[in-house]
PDB file of N, CA and C in Angstrom:
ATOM      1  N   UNK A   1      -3.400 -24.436  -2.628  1.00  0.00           N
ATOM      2  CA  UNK A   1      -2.121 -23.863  -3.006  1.00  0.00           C
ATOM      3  C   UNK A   1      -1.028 -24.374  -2.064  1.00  0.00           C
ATOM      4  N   UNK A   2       0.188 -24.473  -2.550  1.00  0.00           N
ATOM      5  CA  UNK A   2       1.111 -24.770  -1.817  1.00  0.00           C
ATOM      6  C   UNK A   2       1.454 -23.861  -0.985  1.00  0.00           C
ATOM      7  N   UNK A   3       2.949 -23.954  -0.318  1.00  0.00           N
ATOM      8  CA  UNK A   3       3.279 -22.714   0.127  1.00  0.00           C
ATOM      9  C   UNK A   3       3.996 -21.827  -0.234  1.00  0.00           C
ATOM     10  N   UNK A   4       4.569 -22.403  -1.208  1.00  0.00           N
ATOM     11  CA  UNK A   4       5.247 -21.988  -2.304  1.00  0.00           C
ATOM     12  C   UNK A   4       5.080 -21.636  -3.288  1.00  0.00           C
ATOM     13  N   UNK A   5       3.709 -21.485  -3.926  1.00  0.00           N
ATOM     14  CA  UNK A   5       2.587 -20.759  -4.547  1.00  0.00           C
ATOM     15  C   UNK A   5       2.043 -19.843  -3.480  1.00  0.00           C
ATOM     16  N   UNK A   6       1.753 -19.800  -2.672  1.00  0.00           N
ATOM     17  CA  UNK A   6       1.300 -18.694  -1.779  1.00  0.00           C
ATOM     18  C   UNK A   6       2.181 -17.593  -1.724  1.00  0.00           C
ATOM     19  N   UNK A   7       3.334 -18.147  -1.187  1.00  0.00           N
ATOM     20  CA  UNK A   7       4.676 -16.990  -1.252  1.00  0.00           C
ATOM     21  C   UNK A   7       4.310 -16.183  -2.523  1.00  0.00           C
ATOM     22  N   UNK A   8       4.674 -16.641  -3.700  1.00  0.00           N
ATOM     23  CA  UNK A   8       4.868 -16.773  -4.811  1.00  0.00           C
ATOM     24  C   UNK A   8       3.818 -15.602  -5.460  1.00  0.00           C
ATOM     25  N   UNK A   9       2.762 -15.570  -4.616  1.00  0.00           N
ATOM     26  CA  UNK A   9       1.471 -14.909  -4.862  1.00  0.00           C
ATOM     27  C   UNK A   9       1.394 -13.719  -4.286  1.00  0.00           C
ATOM     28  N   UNK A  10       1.831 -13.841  -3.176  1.00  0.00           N
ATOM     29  CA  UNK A  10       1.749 -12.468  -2.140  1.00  0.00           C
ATOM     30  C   UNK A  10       2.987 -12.045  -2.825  1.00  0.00           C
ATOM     31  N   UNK A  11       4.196 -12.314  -3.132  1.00  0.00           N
ATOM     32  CA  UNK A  11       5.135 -11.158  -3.522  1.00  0.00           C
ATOM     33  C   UNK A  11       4.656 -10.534  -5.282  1.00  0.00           C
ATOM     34  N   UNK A  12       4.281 -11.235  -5.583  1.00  0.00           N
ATOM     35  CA  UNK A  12       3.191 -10.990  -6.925  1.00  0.00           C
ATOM     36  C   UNK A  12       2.376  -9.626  -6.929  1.00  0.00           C
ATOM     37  N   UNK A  13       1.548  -9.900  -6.235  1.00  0.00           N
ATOM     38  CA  UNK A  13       0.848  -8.978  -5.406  1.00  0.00           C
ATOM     39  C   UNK A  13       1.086  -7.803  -4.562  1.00  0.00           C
ATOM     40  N   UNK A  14       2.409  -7.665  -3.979  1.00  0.00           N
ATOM     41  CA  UNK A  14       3.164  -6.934  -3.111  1.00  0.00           C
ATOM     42  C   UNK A  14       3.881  -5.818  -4.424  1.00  0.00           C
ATOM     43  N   UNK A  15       4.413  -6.707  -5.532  1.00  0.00           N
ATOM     44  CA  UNK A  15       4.998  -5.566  -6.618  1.00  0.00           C
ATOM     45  C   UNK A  15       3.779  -5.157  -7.542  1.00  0.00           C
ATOM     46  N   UNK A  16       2.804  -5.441  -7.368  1.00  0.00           N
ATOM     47  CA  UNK A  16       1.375  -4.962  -8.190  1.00  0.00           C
ATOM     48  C   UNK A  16       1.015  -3.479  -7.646  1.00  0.00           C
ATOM     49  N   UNK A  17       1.121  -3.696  -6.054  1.00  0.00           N
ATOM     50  CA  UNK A  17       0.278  -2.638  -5.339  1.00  0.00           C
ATOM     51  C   UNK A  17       1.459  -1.661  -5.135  1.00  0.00           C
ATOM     52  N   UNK A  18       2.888  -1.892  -5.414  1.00  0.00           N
ATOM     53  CA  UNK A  18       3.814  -0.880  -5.173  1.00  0.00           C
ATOM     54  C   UNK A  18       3.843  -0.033  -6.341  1.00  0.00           C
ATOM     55  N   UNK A  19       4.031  -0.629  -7.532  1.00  0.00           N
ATOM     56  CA  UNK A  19       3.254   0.299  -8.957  1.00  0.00           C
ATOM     57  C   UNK A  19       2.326   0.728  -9.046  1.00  0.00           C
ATOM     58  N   UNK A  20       1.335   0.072  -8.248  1.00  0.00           N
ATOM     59  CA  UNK A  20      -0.186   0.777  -9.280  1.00  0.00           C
ATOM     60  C   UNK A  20      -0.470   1.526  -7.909  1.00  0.00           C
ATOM     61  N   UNK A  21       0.297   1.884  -6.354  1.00  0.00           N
ATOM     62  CA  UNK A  21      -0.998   2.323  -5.621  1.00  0.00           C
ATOM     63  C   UNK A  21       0.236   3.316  -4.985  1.00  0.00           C
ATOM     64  N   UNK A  22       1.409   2.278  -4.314  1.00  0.00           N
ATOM     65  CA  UNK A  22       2.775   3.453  -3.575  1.00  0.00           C
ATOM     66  C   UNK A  22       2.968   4.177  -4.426  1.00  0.00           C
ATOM     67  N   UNK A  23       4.115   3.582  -5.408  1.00  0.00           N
ATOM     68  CA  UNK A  23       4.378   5.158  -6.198  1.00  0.00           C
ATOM     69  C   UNK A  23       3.752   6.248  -7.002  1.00  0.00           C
ATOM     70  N   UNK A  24       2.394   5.510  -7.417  1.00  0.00           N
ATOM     71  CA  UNK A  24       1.666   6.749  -7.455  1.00  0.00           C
ATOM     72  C   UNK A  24       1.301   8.294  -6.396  1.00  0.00           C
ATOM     73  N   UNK A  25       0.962   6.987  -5.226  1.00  0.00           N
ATOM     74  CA  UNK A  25       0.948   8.086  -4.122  1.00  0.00           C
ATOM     75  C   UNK A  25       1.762   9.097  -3.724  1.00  0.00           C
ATOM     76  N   UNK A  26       3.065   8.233  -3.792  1.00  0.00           N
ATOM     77  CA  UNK A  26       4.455   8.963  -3.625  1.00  0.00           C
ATOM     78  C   UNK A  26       4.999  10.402  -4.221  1.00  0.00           C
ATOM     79  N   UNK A  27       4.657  10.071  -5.517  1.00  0.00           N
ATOM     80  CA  UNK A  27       4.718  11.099  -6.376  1.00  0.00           C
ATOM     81  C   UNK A  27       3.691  12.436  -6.485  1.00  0.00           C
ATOM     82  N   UNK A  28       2.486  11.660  -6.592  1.00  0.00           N
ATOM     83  CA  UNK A  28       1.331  12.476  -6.195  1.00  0.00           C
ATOM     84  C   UNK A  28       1.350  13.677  -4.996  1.00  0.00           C
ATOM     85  N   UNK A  29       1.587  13.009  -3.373  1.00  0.00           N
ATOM     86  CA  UNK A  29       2.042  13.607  -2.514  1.00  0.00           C
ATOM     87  C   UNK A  29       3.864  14.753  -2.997  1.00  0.00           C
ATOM     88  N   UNK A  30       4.700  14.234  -3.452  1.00  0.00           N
ATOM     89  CA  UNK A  30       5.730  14.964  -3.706  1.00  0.00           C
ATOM     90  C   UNK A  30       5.301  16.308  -4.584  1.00  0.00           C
ATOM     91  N   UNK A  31       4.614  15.756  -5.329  1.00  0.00           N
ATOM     92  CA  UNK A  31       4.075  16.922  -6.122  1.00  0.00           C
ATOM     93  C   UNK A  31       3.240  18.333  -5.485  1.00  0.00           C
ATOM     94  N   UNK A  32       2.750  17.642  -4.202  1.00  0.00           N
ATOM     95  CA  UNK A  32       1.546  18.552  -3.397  1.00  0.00           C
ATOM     96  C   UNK A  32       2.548  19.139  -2.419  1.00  0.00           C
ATOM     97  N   UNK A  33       4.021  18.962  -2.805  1.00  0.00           N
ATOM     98  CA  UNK A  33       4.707  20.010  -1.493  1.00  0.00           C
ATOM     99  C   UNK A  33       5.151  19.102  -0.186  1.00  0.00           C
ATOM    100  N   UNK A  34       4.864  17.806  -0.081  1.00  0.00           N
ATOM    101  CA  UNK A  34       5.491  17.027   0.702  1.00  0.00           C
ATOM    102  C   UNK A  34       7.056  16.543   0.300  1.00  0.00           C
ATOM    103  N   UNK A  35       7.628  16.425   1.314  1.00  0.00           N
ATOM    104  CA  UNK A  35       9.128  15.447   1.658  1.00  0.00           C
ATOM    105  C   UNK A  35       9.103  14.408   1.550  1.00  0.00           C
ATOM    106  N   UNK A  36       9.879  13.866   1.036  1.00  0.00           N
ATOM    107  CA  UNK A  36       9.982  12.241   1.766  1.00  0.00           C
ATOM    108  C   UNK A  36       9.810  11.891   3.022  1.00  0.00           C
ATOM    109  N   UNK A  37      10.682  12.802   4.082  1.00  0.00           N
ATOM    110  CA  UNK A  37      10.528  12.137   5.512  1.00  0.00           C
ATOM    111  C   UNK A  37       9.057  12.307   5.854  1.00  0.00           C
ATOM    112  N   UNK A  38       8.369  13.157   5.546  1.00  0.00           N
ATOM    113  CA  UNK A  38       7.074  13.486   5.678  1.00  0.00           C
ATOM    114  C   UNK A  38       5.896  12.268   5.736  1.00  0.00           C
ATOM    115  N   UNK A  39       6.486  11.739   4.098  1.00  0.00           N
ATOM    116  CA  UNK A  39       5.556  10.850   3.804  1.00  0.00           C
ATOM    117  C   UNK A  39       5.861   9.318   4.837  1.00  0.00           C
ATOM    118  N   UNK A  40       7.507   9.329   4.496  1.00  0.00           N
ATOM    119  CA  UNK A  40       7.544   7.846   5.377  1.00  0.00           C
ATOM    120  C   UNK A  40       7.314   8.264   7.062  1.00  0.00           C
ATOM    121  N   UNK A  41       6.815   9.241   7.391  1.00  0.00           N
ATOM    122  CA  UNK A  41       6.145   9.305   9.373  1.00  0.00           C
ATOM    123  C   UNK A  41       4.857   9.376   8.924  1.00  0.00           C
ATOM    124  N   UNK A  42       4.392   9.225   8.280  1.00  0.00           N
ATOM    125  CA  UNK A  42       2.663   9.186   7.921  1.00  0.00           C
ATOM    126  C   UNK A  42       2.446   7.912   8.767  1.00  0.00           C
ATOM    127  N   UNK A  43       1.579   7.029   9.319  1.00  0.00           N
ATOM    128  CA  UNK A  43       1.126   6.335   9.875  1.00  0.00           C
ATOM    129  C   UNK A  43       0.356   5.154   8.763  1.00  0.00           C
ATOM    130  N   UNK A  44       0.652   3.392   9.106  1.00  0.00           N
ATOM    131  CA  UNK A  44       0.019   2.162   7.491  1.00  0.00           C
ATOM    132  C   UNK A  44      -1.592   3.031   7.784  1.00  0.00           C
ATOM    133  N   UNK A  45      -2.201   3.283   8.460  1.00  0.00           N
ATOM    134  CA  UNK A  45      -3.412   3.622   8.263  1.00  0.00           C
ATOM    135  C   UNK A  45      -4.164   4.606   7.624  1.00  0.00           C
ATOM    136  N   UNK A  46      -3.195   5.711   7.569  1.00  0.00           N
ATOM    137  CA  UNK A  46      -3.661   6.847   7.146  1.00  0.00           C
ATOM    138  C   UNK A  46      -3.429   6.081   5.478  1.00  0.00           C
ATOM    139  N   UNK A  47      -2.492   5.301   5.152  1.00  0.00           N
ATOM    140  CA  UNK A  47      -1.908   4.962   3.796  1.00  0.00           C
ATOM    141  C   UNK A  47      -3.324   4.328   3.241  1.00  0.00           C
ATOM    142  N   UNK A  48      -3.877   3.374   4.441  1.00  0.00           N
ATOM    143  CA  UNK A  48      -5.299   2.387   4.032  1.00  0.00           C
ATOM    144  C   UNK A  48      -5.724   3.165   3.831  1.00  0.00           C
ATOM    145  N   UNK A  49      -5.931   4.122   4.494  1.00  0.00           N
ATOM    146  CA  UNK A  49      -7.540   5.199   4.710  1.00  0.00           C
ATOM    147  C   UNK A  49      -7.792   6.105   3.244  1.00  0.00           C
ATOM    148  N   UNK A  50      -6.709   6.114   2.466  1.00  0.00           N
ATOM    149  CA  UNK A  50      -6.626   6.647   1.632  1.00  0.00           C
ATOM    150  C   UNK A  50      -6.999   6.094   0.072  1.00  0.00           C
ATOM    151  N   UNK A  51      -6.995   4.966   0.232  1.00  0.00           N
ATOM    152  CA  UNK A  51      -7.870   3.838  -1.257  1.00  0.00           C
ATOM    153  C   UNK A  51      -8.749   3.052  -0.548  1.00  0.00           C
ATOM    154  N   UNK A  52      -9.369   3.578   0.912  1.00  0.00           N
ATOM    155  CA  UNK A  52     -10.462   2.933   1.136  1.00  0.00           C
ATOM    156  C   UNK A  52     -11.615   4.107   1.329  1.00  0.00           C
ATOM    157  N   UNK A  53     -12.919   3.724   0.968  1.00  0.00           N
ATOM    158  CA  UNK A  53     -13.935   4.621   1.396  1.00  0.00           C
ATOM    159  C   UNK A  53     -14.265   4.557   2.659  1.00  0.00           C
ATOM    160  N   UNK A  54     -14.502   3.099   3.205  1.00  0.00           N
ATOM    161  CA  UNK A  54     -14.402   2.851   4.979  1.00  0.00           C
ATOM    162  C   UNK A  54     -13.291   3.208   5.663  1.00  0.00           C
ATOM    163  N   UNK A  55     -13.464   3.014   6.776  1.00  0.00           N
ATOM    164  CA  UNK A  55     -12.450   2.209   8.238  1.00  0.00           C
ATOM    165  C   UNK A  55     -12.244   0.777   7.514  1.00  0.00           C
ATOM    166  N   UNK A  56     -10.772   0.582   7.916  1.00  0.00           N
ATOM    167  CA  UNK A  56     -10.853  -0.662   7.333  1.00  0.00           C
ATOM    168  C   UNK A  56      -9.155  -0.917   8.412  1.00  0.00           C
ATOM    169  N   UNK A  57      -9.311  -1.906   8.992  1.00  0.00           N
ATOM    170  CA  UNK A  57      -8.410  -2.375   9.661  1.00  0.00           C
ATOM    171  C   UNK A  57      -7.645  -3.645   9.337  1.00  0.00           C
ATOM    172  N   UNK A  58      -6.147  -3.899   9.596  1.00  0.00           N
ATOM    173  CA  UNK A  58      -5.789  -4.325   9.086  1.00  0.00           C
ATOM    174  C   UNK A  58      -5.521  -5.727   8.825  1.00  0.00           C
ATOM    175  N   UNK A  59      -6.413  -6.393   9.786  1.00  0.00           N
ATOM    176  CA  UNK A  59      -6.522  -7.735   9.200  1.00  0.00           C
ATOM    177  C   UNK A  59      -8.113  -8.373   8.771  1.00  0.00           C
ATOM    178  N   UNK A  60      -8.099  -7.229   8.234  1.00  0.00           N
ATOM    179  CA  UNK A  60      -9.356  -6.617   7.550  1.00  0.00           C
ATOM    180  C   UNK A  60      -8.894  -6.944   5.888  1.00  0.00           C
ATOM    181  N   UNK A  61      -8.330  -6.538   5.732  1.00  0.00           N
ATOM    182  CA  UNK A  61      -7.156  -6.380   4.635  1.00  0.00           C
ATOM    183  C   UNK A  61      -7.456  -8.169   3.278  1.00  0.00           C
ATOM    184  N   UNK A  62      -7.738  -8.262   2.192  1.00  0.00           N
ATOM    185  CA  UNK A  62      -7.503  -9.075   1.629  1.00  0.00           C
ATOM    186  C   UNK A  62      -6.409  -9.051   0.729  1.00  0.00           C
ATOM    187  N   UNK A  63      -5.861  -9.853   0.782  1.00  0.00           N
ATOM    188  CA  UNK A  63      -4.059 -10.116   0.078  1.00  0.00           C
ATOM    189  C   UNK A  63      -4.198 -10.607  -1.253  1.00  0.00           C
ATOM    190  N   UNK A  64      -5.086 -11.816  -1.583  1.00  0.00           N
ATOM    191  CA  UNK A  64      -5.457 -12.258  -3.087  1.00  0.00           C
ATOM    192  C   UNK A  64      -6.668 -12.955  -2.592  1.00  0.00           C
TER     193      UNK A  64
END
């Protein structure tokens, strides 16, 4: 791949997981009685920990 296909891929990918995984969450959590500020001081891990069954660290992480 180029790098310009790579880019191209990860922002691909970046608006995939903001539909199908953030704003679900987002909403989900809003619904359970959380804030916004709430959610954005949550910690990226607790966010992983939450569509993973493991520990999973973050360059752990596969992108595509």
């Amino acid at each position: 791949m180029t790098p310009e296909e790579v880019k191209a891929s990860l922002v691909r990918k970046a608006k995939e997981t903001k539909e199908k995984v953030i704003k679900p969450l987002y909403k989900q959590l809003l619904k359970n009685g959380w804030t916004l500020g709430q959610i954005d001081e949550m910690d990226i891990h607790f966010y992983l920990e939450l569509h993973q069954p493991e520990k999973t660290y973050i360059d752990q992480l596969k992108l595509f």
